[in-house]
C-alpha atoms as a PDB file:
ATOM      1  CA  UNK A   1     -29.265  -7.230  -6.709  1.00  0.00           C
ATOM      2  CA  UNK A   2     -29.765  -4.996  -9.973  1.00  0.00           C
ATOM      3  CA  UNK A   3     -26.215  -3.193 -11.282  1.00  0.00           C
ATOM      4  CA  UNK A   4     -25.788   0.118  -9.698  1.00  0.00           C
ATOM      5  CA  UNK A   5     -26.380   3.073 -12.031  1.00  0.00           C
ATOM      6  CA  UNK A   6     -22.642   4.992 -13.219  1.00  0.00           C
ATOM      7  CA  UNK A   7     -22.514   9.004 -12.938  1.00  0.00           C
ATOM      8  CA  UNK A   8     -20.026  10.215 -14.926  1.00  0.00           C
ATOM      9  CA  UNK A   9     -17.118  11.143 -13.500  1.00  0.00           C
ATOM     10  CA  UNK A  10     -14.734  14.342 -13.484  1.00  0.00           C
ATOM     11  CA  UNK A  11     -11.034  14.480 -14.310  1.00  0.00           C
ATOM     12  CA  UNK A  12      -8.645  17.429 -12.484  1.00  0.00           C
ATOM     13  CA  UNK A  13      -5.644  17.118 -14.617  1.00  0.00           C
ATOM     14  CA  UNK A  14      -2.969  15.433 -12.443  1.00  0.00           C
ATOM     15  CA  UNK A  15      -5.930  14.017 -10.054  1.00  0.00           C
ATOM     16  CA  UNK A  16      -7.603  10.662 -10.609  1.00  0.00           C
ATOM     17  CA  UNK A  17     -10.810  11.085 -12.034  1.00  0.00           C
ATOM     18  CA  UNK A  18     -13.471  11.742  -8.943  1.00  0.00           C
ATOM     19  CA  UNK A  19     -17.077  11.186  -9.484  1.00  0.00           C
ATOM     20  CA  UNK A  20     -19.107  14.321 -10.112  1.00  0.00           C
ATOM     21  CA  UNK A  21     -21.889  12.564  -7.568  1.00  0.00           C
ATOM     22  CA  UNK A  22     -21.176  10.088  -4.921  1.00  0.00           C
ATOM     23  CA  UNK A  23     -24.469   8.156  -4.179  1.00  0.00           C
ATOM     24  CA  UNK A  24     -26.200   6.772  -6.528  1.00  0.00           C
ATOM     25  CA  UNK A  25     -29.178   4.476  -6.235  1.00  0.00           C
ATOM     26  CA  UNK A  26     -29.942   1.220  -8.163  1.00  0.00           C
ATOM     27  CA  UNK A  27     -33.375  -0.395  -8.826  1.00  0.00           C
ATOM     28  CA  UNK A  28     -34.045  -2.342  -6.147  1.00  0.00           C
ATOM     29  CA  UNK A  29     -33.021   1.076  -3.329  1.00  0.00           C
ATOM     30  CA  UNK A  30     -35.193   3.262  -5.230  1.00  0.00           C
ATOM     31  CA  UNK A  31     -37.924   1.613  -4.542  1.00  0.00           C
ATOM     32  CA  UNK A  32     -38.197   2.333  -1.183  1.00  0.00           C
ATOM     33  CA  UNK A  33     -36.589   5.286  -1.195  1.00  0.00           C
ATOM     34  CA  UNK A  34     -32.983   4.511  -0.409  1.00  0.00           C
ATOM     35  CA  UNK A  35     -29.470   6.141  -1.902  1.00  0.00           C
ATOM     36  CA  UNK A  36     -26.301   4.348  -1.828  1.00  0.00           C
ATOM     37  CA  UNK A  37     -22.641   4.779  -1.073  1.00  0.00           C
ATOM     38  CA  UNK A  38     -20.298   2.047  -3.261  1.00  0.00           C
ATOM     39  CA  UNK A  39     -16.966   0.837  -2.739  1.00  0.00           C
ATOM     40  CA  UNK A  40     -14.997  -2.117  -5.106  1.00  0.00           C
ATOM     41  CA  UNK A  41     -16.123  -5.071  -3.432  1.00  0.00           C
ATOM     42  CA  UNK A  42     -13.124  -7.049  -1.252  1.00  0.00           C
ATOM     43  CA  UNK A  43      -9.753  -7.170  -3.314  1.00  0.00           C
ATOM     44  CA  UNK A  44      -8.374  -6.141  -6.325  1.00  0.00           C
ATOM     45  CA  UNK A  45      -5.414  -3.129  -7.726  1.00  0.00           C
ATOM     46  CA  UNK A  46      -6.469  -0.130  -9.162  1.00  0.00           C
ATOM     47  CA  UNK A  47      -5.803   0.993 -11.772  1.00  0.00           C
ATOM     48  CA  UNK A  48      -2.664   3.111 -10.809  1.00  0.00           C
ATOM     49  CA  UNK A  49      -1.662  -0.692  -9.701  1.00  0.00           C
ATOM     50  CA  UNK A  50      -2.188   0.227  -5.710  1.00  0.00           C
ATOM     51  CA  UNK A  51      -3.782  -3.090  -3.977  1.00  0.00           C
ATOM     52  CA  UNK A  52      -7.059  -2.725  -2.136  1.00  0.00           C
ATOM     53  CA  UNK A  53      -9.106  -4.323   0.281  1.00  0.00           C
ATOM     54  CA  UNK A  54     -12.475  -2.896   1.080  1.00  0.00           C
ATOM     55  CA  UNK A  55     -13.608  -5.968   2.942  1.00  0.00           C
ATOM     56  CA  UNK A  56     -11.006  -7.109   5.783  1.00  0.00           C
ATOM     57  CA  UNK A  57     -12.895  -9.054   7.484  1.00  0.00           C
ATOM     58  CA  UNK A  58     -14.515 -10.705   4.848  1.00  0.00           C
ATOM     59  CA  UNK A  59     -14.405 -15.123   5.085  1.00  0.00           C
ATOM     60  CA  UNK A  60     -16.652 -17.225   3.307  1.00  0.00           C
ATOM     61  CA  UNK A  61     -18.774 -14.703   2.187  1.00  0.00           C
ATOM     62  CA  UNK A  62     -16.043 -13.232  -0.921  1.00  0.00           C
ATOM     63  CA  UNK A  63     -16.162 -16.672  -2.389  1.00  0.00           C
ATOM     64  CA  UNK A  64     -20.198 -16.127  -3.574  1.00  0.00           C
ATOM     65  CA  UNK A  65     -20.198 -12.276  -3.575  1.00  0.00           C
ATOM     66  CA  UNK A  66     -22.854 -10.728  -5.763  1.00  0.00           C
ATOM     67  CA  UNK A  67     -20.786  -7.458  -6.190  1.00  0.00           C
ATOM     68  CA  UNK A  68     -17.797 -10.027  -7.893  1.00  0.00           C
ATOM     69  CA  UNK A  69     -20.597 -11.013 -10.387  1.00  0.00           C
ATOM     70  CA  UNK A  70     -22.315  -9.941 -13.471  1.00  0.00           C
ATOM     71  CA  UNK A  71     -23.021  -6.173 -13.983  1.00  0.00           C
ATOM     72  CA  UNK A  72     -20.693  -5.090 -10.917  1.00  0.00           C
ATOM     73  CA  UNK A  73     -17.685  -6.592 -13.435  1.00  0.00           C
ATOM     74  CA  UNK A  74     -18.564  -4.361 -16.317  1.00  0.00           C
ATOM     75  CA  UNK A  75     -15.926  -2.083 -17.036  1.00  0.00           C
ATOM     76  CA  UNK A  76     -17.974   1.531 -16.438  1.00  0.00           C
ATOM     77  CA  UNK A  77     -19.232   0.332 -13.476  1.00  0.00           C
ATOM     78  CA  UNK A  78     -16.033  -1.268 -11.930  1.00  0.00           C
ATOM     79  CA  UNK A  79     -14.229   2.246 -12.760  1.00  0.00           C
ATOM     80  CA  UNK A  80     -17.275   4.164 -10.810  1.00  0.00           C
ATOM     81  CA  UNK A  81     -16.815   1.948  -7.662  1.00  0.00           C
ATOM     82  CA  UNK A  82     -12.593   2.398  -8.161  1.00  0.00           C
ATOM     83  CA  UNK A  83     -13.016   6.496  -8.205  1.00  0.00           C
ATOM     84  CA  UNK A  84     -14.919   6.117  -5.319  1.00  0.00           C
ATOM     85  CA  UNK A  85     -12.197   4.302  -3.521  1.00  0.00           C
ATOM     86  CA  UNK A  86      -9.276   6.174  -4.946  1.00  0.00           C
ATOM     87  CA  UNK A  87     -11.241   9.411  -3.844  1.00  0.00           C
ATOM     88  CA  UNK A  88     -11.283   8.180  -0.438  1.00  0.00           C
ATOM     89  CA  UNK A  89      -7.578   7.191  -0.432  1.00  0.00           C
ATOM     90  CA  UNK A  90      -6.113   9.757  -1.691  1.00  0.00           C
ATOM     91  CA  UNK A  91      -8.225  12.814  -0.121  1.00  0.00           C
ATOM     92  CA  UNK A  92     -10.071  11.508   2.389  1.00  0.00           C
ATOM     93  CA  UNK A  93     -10.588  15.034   4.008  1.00  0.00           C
ATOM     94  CA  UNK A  94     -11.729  16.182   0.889  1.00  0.00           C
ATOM     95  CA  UNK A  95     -14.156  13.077   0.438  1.00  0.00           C
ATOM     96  CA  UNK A  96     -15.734  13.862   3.590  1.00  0.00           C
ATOM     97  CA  UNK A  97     -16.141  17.391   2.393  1.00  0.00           C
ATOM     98  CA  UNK A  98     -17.815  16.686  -0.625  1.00  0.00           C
ATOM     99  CA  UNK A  99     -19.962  13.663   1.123  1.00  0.00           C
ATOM    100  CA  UNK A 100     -21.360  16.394   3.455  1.00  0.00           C
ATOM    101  CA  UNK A 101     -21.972  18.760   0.701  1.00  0.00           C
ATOM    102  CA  UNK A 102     -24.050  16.375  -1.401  1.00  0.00           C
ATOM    103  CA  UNK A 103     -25.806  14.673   1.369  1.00  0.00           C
ATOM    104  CA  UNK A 104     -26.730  18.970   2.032  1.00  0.00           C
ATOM    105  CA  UNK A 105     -29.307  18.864  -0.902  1.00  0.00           C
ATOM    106  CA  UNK A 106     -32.678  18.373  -0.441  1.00  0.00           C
ATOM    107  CA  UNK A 107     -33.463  15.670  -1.891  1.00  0.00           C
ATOM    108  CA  UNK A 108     -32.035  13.711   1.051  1.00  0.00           C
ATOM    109  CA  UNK A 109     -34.127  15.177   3.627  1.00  0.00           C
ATOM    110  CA  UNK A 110     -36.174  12.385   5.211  1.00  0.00           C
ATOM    111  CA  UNK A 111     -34.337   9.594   3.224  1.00  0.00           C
ATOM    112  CA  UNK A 112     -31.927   6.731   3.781  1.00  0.00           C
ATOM    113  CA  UNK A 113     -28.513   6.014   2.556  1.00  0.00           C
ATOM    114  CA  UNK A 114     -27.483   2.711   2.705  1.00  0.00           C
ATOM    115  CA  UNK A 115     -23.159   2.725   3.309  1.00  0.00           C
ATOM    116  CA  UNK A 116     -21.654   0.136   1.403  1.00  0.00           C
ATOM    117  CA  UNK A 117     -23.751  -2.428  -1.286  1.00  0.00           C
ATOM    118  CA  UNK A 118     -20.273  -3.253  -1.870  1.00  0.00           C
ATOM    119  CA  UNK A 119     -17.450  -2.780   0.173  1.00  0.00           C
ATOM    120  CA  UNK A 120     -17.153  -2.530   4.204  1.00  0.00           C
ATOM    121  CA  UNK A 121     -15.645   0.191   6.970  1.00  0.00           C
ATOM    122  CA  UNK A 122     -12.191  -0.646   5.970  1.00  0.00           C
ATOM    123  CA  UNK A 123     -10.265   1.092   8.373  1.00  0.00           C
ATOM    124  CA  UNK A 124     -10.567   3.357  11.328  1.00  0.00           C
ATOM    125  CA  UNK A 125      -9.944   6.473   9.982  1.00  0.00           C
ATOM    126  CA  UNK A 126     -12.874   6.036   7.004  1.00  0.00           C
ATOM    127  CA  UNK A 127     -15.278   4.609   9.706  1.00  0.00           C
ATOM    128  CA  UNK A 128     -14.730   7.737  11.778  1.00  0.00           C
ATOM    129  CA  UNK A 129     -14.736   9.975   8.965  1.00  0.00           C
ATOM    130  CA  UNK A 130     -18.319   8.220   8.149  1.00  0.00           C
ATOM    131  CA  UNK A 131     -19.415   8.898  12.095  1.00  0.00           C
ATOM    132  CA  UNK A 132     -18.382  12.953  11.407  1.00  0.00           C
ATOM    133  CA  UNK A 133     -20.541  12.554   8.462  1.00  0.00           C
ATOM    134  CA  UNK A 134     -23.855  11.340   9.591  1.00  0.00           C
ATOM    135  CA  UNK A 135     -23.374  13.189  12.891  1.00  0.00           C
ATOM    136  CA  UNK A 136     -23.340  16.460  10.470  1.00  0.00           C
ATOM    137  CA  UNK A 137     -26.295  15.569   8.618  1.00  0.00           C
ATOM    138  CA  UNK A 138     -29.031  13.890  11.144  1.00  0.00           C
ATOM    139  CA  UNK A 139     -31.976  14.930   8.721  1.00  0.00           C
ATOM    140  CA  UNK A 140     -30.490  12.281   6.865  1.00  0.00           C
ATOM    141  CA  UNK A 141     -31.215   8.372   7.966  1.00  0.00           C
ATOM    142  CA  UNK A 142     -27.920   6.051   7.602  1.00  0.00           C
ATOM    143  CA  UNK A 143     -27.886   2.371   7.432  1.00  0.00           C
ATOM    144  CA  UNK A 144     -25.321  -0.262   7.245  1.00  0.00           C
ATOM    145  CA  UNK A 145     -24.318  -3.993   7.012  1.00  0.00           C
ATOM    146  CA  UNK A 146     -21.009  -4.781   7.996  1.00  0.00           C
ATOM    147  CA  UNK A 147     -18.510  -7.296   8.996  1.00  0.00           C
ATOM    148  CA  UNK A 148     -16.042  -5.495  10.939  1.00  0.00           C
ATOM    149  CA  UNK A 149     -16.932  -6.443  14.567  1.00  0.00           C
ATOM    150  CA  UNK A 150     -14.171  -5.167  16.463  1.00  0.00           C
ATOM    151  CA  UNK A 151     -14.085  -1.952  14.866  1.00  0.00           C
ATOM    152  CA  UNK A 152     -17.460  -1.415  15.399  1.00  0.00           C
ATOM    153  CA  UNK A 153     -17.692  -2.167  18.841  1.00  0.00           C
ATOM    154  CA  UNK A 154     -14.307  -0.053  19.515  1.00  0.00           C
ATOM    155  CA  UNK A 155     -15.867   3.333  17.358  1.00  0.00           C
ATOM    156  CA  UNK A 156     -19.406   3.126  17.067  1.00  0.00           C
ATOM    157  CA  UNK A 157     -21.093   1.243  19.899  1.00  0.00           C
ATOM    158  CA  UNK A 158     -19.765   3.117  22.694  1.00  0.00           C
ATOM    159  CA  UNK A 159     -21.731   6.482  21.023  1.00  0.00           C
ATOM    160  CA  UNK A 160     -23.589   5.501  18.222  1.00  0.00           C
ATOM    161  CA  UNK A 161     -25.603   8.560  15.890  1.00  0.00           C
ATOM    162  CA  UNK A 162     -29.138   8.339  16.762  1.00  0.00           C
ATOM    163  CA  UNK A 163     -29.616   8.396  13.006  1.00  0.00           C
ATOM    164  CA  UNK A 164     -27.189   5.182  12.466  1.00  0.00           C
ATOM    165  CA  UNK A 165     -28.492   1.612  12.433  1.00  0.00           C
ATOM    166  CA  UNK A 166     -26.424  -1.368  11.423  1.00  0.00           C
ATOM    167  CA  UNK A 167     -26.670  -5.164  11.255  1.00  0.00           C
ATOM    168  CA  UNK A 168     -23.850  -7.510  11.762  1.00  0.00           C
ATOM    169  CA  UNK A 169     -23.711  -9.779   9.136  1.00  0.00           C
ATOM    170  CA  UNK A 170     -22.233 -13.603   8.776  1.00  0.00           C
ATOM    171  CA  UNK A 171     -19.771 -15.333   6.728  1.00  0.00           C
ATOM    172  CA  UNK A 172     -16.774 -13.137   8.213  1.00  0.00           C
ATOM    173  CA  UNK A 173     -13.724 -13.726  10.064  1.00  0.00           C
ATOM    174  CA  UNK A 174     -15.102 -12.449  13.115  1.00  0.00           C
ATOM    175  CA  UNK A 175     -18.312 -14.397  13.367  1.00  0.00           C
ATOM    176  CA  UNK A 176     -17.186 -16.271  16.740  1.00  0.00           C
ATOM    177  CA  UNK A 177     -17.345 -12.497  18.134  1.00  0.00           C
ATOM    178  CA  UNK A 178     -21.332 -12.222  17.548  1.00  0.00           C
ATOM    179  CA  UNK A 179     -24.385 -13.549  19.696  1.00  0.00           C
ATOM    180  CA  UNK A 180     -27.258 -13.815  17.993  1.00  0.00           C
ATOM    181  CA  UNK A 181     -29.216 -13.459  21.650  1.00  0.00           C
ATOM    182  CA  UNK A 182     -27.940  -9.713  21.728  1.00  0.00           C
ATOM    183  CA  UNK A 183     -26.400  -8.347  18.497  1.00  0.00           C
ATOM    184  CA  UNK A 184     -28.746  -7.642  15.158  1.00  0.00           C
ATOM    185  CA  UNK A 185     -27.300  -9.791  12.726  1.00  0.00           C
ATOM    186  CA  UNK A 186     -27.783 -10.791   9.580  1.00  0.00           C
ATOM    187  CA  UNK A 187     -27.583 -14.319   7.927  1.00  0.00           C
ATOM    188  CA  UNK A 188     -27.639 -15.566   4.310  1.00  0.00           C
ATOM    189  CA  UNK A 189     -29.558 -18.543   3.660  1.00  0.00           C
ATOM    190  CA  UNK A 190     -30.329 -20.781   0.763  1.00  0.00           C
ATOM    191  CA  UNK A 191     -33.934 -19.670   0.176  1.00  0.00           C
ATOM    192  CA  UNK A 192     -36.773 -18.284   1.957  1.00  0.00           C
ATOM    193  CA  UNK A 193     -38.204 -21.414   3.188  1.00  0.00           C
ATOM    194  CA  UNK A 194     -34.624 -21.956   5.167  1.00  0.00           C
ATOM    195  CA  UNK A 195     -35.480 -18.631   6.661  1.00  0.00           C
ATOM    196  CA  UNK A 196     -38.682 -19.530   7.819  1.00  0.00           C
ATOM    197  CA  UNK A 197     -37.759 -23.096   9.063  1.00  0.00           C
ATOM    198  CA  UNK A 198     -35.162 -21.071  10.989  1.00  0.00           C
ATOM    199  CA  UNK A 199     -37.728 -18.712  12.960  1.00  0.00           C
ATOM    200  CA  UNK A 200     -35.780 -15.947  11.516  1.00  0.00           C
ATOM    201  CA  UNK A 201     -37.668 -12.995   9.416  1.00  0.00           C
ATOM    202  CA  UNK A 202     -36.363 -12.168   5.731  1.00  0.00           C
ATOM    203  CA  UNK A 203     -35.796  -8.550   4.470  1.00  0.00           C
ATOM    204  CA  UNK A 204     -36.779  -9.501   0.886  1.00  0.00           C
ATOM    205  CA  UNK A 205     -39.860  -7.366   0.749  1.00  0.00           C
ATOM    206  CA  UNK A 206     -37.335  -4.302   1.813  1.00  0.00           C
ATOM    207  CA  UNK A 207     -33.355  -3.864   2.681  1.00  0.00           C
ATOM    208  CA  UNK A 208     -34.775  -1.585   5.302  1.00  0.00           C
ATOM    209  CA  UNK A 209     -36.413  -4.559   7.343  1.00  0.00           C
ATOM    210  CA  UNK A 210     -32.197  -5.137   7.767  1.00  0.00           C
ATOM    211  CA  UNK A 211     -32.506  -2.796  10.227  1.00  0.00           C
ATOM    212  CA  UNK A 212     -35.822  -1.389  10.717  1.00  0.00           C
ATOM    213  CA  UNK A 213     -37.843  -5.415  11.323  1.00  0.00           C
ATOM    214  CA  UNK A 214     -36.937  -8.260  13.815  1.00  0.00           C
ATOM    215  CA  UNK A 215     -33.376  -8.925  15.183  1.00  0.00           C
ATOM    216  CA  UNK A 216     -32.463 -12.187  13.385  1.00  0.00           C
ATOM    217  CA  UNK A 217     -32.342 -11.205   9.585  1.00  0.00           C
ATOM    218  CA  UNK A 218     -32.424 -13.491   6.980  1.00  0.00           C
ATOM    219  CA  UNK A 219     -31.263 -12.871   3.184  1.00  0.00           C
ATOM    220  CA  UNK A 220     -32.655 -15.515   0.381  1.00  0.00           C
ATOM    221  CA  UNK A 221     -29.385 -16.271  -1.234  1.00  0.00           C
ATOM    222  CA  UNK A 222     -29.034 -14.735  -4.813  1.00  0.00           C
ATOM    223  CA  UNK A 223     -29.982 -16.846  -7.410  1.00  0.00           C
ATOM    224  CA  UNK A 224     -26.906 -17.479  -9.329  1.00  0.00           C
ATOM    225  CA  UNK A 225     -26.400 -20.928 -10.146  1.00  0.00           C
ATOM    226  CA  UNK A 226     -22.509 -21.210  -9.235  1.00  0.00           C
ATOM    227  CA  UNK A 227     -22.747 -19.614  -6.033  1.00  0.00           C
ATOM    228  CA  UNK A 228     -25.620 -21.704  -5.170  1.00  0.00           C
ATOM    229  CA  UNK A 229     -23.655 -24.746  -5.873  1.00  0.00           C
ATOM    230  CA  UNK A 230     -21.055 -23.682  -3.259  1.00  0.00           C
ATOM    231  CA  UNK A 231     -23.296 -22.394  -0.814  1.00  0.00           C
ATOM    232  CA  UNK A 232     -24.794 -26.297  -0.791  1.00  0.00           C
ATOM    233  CA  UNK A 233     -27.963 -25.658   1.354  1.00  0.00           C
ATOM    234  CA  UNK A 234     -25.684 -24.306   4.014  1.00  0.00           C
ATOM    235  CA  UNK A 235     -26.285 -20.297   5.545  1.00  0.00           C
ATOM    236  CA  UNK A 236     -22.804 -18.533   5.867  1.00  0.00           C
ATOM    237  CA  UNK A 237     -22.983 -18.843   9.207  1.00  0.00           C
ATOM    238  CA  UNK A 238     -22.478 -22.486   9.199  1.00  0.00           C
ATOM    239  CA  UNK A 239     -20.659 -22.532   6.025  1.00  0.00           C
ATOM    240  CA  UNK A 240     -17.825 -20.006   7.448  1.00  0.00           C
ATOM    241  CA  UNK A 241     -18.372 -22.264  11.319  1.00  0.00           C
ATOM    242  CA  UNK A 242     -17.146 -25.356   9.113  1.00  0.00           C
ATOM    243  CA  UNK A 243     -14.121 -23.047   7.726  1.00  0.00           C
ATOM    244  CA  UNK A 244     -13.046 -22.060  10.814  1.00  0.00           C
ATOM    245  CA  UNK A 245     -13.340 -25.459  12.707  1.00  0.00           C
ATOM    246  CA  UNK A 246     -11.372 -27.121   9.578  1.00  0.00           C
ATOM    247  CA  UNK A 247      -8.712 -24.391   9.884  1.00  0.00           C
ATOM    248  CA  UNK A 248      -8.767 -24.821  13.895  1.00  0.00           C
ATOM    249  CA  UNK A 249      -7.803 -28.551  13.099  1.00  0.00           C
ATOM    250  CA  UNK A 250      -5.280 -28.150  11.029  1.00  0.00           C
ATOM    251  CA  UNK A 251      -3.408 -25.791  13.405  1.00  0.00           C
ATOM    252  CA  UNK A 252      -4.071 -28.420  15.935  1.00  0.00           C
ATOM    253  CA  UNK A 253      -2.082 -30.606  14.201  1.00  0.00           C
ATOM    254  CA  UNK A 254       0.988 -28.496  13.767  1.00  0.00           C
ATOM    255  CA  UNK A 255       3.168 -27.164  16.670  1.00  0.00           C
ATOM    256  CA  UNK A 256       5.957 -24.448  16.161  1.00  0.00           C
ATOM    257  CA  UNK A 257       9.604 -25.659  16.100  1.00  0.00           C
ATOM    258  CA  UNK A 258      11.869 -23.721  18.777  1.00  0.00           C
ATOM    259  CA  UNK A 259      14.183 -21.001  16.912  1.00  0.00           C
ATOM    260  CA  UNK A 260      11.323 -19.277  14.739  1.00  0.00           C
ATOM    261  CA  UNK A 261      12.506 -22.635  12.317  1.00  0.00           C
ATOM    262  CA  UNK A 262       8.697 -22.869  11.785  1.00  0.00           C
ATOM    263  CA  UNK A 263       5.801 -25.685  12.165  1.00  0.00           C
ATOM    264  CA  UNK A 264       5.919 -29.340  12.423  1.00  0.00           C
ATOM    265  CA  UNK A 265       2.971 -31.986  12.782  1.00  0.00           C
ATOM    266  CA  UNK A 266       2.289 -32.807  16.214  1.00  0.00           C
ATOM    267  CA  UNK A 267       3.709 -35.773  17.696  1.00  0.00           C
ATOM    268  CA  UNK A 268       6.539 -35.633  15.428  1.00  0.00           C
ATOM    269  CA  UNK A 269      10.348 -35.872  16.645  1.00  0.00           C
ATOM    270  CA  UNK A 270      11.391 -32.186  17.680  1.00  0.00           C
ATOM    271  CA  UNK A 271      14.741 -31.085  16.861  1.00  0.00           C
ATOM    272  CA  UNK A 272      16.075 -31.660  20.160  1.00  0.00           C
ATOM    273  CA  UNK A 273      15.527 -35.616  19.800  1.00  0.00           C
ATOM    274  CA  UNK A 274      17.485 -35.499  16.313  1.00  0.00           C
ATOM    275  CA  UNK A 275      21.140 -34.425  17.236  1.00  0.00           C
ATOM    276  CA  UNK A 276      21.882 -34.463  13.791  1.00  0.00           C
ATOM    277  CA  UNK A 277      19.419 -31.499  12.832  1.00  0.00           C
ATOM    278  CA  UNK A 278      19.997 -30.053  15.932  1.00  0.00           C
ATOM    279  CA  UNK A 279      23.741 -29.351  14.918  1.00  0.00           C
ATOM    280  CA  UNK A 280      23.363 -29.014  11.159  1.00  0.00           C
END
């Protein structure tokens, strides 16, 4: 995806710097028409030295993440997508404020913002601070990809904005918790023949088709040579399936010792059948 374009941001003395404008759009979302909203993508400090992580329930997918690549590194544009975050963090009242306020002007009348080309619904209290936001503005069309299952079905299913869509997307900790049969989700694969071959339908002609085209979404993976290496002709839903089953095993082979004296392989001796550890 092209780099996301930096407005300048303001500094309060004694505040963090906050940007003067919080969505922004890049090439590829103005050409249909969409604004975005951008966080740091999964982990990292700040620069006040405060860890982060935007992307909780991010797996396999961190590992070949276009926002950890290229132009999303540069130092302006890392230092955008931090103010954001530290704006949220430290005054999230007042970041919902100013959210409204912008999203108030009339150039977003009829349009779509797209939450997050970086960065996820991190916790509750920014995912419901999101909800008061779109509820506020429904002339305004709000879109979303997201990993965070759980929260998701706790917050938003139950009462969703009419003007909300979303699409669950693979390569997450929480995959086991989707069905492709009944939830819109979205899958990376390595190319758009894969997508094809898979009966699913690609949203490469527009990020809209994420949520606006057929339930089974598939992304052509981004062409960086690296991350194409790891992804090995796989889609992140079997590469993060092969994670977790590899991760299942090794628990499997590890049992925990009585006393909170921690894990040993299975069919080893326990403690009680060595007296001699047993009374150490």
């Amino acid at each position: 995806m092209p780099h996301p374009e930096t407005p300048p941001t303001s500094t309060v003395a004694g505040a963090p710097a906050r940007p003067k404008r919080l969505l922004t759009q890049n090439r590829e979302l103005r050409a249909i028409g969409v604004w975005n909203w951008t966080l740091p993508a999964w982990a990292g400090r700040l620069p006040d030295g405060r860890a982060y992580n935007t992307s909780p329930s991010a797996g396999i997918c961190r590992t070949v993440c276009y926002a950890r690549h290229g132009t999303y590194t540069w130092p302006q544009v890392r230092a955008k997508h931090q103010a954001n975050l530290a704006f949220v963090l430290d005054d999230l009242p007042g970041w919902e404020h100013a959210m409204t306020a912008e999203l108030g002007a009339r150039r977003f009348r009829g349009a779509w913002v797209r939450i997050h080309d970086s960065g996820d619904f991190f916790s509750d209290a920014y995912t419901l601070a999101w909800l008061r936001i779109i509820r506020a503005r429904p002339e305004v069309a709000f879109y979303a990809y997201t990993k965070e299952i759980s929260r998701f079905r706790t917050l938003i299913e139950p009462d969703p904005p009419d003007n909300f869509l979303w699409v669950y997307s693979y390569g997450g900790t929480q995959d086991t918790s989707l069905d492709p049969a009944v939830d819109r989700v979205a899958d990376v694969f390595p190319d758009e023949d894969a997508i094809s071959e898979a009966g699913w339908h690609s949203q490469e002609a527009s990020d809209l088709l994420a949520v606006l085209g057929p339930r089974l979404v598939g992304i052509p993976a981004n062409r960086i040579p690296h991350y194409l290496k790891r992804l090995a002709g796989r889609t992140f839903r079997s590469w993060q399936a092969e994670v977790d089953a590899e991760r299942a095993a090794r628990r499997g082979h590890l049992r925990l010792l009585p006393g909170g004296q921690g894990t040993a392989p299975v069919g080893s001796p326990s403690v009680a059948d060595r007296p001699d550890e047993a009374a150490a």
